[in-house]
N, C-alpha and C. Protein backbone atom coordinates (compact mmCIF):
# COMPACT_ATOMS: atom_id res chain seq x y z
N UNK A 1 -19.11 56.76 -1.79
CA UNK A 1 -18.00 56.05 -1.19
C UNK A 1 -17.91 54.65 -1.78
N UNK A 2 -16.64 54.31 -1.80
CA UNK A 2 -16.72 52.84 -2.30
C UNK A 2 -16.95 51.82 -0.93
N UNK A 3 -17.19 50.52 -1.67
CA UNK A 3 -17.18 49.37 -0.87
C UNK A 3 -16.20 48.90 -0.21
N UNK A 4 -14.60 49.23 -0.55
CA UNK A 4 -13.63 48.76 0.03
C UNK A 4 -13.14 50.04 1.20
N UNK A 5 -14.03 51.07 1.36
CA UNK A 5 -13.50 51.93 1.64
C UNK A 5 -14.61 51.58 3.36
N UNK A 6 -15.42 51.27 2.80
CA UNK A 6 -16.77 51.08 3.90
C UNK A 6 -16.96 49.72 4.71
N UNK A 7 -16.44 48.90 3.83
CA UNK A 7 -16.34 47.55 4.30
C UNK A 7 -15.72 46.94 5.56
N UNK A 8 -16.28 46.68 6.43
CA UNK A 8 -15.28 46.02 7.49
C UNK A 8 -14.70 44.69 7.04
N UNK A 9 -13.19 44.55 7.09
CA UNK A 9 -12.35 43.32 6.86
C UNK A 9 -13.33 41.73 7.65
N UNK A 10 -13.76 40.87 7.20
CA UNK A 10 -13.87 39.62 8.14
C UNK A 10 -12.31 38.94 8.55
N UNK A 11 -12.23 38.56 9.34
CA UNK A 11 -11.46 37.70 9.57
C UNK A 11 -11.18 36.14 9.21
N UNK A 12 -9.95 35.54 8.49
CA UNK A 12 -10.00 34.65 8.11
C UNK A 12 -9.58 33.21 8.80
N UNK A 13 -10.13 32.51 8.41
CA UNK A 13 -9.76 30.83 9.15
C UNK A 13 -7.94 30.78 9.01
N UNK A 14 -7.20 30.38 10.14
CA UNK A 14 -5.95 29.99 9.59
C UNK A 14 -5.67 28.85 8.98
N UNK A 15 -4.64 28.75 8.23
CA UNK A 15 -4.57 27.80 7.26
C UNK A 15 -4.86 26.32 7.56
N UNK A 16 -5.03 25.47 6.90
CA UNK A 16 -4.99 23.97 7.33
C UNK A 16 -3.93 23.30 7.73
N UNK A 17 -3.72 23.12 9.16
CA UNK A 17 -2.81 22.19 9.51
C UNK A 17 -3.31 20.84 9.85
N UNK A 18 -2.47 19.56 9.01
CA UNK A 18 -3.02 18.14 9.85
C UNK A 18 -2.59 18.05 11.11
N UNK A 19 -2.87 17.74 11.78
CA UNK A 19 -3.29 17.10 13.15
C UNK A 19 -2.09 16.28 13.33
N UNK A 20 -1.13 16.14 14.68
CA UNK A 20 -0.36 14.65 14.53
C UNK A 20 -1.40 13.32 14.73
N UNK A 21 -2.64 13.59 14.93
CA UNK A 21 -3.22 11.87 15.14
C UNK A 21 -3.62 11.53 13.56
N UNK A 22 -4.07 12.53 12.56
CA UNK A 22 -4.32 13.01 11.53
C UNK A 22 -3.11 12.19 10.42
N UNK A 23 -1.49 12.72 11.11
CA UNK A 23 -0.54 12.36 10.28
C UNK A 23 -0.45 10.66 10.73
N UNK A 24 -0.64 10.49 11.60
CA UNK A 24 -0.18 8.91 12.22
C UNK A 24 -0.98 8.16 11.75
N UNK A 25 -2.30 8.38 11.78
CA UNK A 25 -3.50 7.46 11.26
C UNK A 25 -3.28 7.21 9.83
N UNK A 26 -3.30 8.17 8.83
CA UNK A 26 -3.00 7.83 7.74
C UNK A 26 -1.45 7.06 7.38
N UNK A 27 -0.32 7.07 8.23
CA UNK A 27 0.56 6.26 7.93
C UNK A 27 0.29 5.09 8.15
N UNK A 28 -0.18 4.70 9.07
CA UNK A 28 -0.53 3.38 9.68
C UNK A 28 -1.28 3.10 8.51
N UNK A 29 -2.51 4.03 7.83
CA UNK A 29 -3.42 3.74 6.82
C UNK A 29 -2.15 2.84 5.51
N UNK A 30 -1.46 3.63 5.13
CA UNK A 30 -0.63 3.66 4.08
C UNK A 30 0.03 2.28 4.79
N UNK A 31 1.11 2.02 5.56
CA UNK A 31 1.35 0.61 6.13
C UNK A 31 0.87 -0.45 5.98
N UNK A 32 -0.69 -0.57 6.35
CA UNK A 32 -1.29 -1.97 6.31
C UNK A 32 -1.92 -2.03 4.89
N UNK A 33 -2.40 -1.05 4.07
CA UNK A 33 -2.40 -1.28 3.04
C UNK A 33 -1.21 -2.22 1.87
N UNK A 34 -0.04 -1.57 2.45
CA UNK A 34 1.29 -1.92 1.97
C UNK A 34 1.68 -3.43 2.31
N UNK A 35 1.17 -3.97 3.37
CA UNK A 35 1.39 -5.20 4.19
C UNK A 35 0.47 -5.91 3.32
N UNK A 36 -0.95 -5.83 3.14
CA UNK A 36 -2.04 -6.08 2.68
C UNK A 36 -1.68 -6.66 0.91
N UNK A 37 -1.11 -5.61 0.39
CA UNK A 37 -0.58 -5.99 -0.96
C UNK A 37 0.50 -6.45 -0.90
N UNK A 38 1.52 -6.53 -0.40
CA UNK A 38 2.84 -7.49 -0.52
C UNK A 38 2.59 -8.88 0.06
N UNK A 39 1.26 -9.19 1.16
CA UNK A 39 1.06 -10.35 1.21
C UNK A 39 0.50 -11.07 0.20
N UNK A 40 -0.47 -10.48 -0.67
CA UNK A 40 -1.05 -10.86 -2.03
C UNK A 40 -0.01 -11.40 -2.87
N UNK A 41 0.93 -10.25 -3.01
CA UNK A 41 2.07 -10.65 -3.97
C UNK A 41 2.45 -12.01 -3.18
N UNK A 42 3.18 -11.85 -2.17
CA UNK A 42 3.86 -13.12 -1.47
C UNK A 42 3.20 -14.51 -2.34
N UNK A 43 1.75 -14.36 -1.72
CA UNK A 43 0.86 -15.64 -2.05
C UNK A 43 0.99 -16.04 -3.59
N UNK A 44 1.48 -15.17 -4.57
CA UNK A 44 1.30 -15.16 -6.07
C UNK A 44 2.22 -15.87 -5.88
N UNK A 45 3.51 -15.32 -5.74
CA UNK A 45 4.85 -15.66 -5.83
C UNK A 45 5.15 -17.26 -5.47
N UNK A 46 4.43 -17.31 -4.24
CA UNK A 46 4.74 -18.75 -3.56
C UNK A 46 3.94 -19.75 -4.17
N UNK A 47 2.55 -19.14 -4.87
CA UNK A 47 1.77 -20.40 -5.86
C UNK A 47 2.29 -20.37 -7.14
N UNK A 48 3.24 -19.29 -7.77
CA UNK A 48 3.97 -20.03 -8.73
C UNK A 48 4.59 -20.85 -8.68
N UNK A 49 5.62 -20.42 -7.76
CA UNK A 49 7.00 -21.56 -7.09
C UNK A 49 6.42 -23.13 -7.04
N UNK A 50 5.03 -23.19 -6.21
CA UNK A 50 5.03 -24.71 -5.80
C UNK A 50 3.71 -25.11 -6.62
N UNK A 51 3.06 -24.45 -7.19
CA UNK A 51 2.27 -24.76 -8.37
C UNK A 51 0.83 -25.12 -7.75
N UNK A 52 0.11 -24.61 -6.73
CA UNK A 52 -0.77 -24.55 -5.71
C UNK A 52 -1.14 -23.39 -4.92
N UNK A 53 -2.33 -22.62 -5.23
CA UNK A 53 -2.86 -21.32 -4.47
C UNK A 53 -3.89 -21.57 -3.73
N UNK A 54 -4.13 -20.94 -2.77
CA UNK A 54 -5.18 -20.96 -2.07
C UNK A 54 -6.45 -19.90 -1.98
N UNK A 55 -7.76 -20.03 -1.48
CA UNK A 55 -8.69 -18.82 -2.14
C UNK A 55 -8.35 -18.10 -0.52
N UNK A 56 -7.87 -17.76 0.13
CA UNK A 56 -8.01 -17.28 1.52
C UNK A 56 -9.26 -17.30 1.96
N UNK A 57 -10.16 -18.15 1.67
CA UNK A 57 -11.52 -17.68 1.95
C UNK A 57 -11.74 -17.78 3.32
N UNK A 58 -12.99 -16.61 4.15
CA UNK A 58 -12.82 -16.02 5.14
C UNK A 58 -14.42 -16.69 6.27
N UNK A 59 -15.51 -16.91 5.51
CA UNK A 59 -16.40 -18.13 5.65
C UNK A 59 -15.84 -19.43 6.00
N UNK A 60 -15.27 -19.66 4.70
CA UNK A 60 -15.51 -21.66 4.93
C UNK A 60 -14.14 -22.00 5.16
N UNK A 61 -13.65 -23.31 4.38
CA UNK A 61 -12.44 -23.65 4.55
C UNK A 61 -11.51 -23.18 3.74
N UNK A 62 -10.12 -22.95 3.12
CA UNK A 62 -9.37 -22.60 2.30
C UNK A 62 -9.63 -23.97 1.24
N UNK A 63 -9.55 -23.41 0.38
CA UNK A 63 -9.73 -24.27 -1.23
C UNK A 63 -8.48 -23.70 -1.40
N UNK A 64 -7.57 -25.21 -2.03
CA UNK A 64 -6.37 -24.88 -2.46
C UNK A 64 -6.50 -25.67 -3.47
N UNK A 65 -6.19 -25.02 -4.70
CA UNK A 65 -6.24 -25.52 -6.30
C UNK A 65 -4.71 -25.70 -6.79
N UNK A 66 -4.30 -26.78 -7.04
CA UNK A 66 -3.40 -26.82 -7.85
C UNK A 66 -3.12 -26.63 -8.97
N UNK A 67 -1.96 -26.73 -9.82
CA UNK A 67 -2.11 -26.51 -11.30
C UNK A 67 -1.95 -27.99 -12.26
N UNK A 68 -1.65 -28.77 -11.63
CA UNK A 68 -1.78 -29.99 -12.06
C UNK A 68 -3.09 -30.58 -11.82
N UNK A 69 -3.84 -30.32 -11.08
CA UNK A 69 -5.69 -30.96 -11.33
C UNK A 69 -5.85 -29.84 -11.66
N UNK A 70 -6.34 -28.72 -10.93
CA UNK A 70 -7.39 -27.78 -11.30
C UNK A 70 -6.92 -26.50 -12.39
N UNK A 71 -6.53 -26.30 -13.50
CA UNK A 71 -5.26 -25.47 -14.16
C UNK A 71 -6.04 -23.77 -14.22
N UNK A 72 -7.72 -24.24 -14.40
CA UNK A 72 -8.28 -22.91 -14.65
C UNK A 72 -8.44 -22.16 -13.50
N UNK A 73 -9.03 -22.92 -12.07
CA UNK A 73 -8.93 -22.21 -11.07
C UNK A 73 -7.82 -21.44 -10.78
N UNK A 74 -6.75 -22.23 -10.79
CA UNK A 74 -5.58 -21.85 -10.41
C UNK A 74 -5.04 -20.77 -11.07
N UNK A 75 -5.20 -20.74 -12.36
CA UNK A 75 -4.81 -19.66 -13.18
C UNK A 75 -5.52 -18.39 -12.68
N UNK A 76 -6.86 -19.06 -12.52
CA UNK A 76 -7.87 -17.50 -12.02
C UNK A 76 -7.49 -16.97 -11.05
N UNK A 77 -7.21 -17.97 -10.14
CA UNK A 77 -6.74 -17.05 -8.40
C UNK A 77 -5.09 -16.02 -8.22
N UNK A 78 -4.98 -16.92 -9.09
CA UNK A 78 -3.26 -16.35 -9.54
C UNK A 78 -3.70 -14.74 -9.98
N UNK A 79 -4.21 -14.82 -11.11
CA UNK A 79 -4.51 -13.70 -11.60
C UNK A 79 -5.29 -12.28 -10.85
N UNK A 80 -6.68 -13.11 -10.10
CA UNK A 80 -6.91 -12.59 -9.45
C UNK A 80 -6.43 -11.88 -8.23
N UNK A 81 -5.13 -12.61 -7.39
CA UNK A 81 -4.68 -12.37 -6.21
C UNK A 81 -3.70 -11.14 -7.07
N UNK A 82 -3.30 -11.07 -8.55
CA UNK A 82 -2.40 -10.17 -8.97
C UNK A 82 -3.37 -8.95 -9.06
N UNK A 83 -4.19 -9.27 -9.63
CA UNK A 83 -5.18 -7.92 -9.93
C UNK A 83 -5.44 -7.42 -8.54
N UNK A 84 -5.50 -7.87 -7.40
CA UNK A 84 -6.34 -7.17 -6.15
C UNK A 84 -4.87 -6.59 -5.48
N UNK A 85 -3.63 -6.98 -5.79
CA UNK A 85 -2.42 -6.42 -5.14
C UNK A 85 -2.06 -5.16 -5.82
N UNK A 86 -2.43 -5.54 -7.30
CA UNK A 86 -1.95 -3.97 -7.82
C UNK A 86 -3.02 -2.90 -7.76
N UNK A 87 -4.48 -3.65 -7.06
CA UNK A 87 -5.26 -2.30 -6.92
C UNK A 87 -5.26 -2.03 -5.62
N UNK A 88 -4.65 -2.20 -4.72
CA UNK A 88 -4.68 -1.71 -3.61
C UNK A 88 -3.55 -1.17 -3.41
N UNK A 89 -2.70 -1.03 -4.59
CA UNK A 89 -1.07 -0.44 -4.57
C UNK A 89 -1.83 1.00 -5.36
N UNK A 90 -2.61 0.43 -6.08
CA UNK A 90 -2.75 1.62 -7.06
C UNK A 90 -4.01 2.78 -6.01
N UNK A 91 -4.81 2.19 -5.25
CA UNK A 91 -5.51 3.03 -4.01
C UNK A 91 -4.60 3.65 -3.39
N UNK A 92 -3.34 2.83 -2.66
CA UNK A 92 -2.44 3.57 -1.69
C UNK A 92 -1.79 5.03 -2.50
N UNK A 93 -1.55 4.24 -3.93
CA UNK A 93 -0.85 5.65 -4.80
C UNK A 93 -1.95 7.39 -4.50
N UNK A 94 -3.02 6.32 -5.07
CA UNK A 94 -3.85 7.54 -5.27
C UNK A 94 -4.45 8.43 -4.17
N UNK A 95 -4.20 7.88 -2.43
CA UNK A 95 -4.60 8.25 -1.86
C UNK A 95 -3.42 8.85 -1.03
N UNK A 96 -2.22 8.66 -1.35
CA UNK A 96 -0.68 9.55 -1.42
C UNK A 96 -1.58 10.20 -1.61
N UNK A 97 -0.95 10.69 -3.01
CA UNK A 97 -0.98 11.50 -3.95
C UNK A 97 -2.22 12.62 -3.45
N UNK A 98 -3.55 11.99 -3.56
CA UNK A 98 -4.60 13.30 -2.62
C UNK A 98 -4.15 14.23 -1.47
N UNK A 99 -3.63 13.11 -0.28
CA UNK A 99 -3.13 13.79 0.67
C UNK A 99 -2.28 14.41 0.68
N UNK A 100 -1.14 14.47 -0.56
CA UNK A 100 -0.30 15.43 -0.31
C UNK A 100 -0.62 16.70 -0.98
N UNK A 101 -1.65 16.47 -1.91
CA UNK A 101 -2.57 17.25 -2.99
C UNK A 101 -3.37 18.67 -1.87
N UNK A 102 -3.65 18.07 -0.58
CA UNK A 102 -4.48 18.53 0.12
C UNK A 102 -4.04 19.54 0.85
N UNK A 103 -2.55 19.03 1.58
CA UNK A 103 -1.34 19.70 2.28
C UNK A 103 -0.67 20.52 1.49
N UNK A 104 -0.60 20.29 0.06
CA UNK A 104 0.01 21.50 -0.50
C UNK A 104 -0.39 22.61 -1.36
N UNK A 105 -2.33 22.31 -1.16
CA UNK A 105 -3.07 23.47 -1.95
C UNK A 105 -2.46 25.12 -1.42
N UNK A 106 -2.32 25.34 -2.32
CA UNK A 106 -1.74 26.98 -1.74
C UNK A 106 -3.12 27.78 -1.88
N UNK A 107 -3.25 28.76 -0.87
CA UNK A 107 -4.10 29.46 -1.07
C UNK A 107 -5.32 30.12 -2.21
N UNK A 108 -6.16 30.42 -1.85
CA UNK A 108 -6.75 30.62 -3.60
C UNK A 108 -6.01 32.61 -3.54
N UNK A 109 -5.85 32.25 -5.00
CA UNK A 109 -4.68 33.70 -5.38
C UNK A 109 -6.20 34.78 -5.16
N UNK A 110 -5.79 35.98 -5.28
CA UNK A 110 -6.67 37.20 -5.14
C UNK A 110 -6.78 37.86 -6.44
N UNK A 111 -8.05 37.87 -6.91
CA UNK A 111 -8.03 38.56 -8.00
C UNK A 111 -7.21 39.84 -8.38
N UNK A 112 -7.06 40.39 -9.31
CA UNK A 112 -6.15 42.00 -9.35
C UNK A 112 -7.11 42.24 -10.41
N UNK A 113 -7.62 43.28 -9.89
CA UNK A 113 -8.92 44.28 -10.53
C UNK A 113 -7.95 45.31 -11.26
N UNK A 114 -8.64 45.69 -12.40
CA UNK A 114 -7.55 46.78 -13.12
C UNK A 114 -8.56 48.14 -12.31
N UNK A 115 -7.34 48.98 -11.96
CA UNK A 115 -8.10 50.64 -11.83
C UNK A 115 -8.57 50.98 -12.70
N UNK A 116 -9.39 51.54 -12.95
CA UNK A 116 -9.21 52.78 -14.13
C UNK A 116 -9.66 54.16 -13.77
């Protein structure tokens, strides 16, 4: 006798559904991320305009460097506040992109055995 003939079927898990606390959490996720980097930008934007950035620092006091005394700091934080906005744009992308990666895995296909 064969194996498919003898075999009892298992029963399978039903598919993956997210959760609504599941869908909400990660928007909110995606949101403050989004808030998070457009305030970065903001801060770029507004220390070009008036030629003065600040380090947001979260310890001590805010150090605010101008570009008329301090040109290298200033350049650095500039740069820096650009680099940390587009990587937390570029996290939010990538962590889209998974989750919808996740929601739209289709099943794994079933082999097709040839008869002979």
């Amino acid at each position: 006798m064969s194996q498919k003939k003898t075999r009892i079927p298992l029963p399978h898990p039903p598919p993956y559904r997210e959760s609504r606390v599941a869908f909400w959490l990660m928007n909110l996720a995606y949101l403050l991320i989004t808030c998070a980097a457009g305030l970065l930008a903001y801060a770029v934007i507004d220390g070009l305009i008036h030629g003065a950035i600040s380090t947001m620092n979260r310890r001590g006091p805010n150090v605010v460097y101008t570009l008329a005394q301090q040109p290298r700091m200033y350049w650095f934080w500039i740069i820096w506040h650009s680099v940390s906005a587009l990587g937390l744009i570029a996290l939010e992308a990538g962590a889209f992109w998974l989750h919808g990666s996740v929601l739209a895995a289709p099943d794994k296909p079933k082999r097709n055995r040839a008869h002979h």
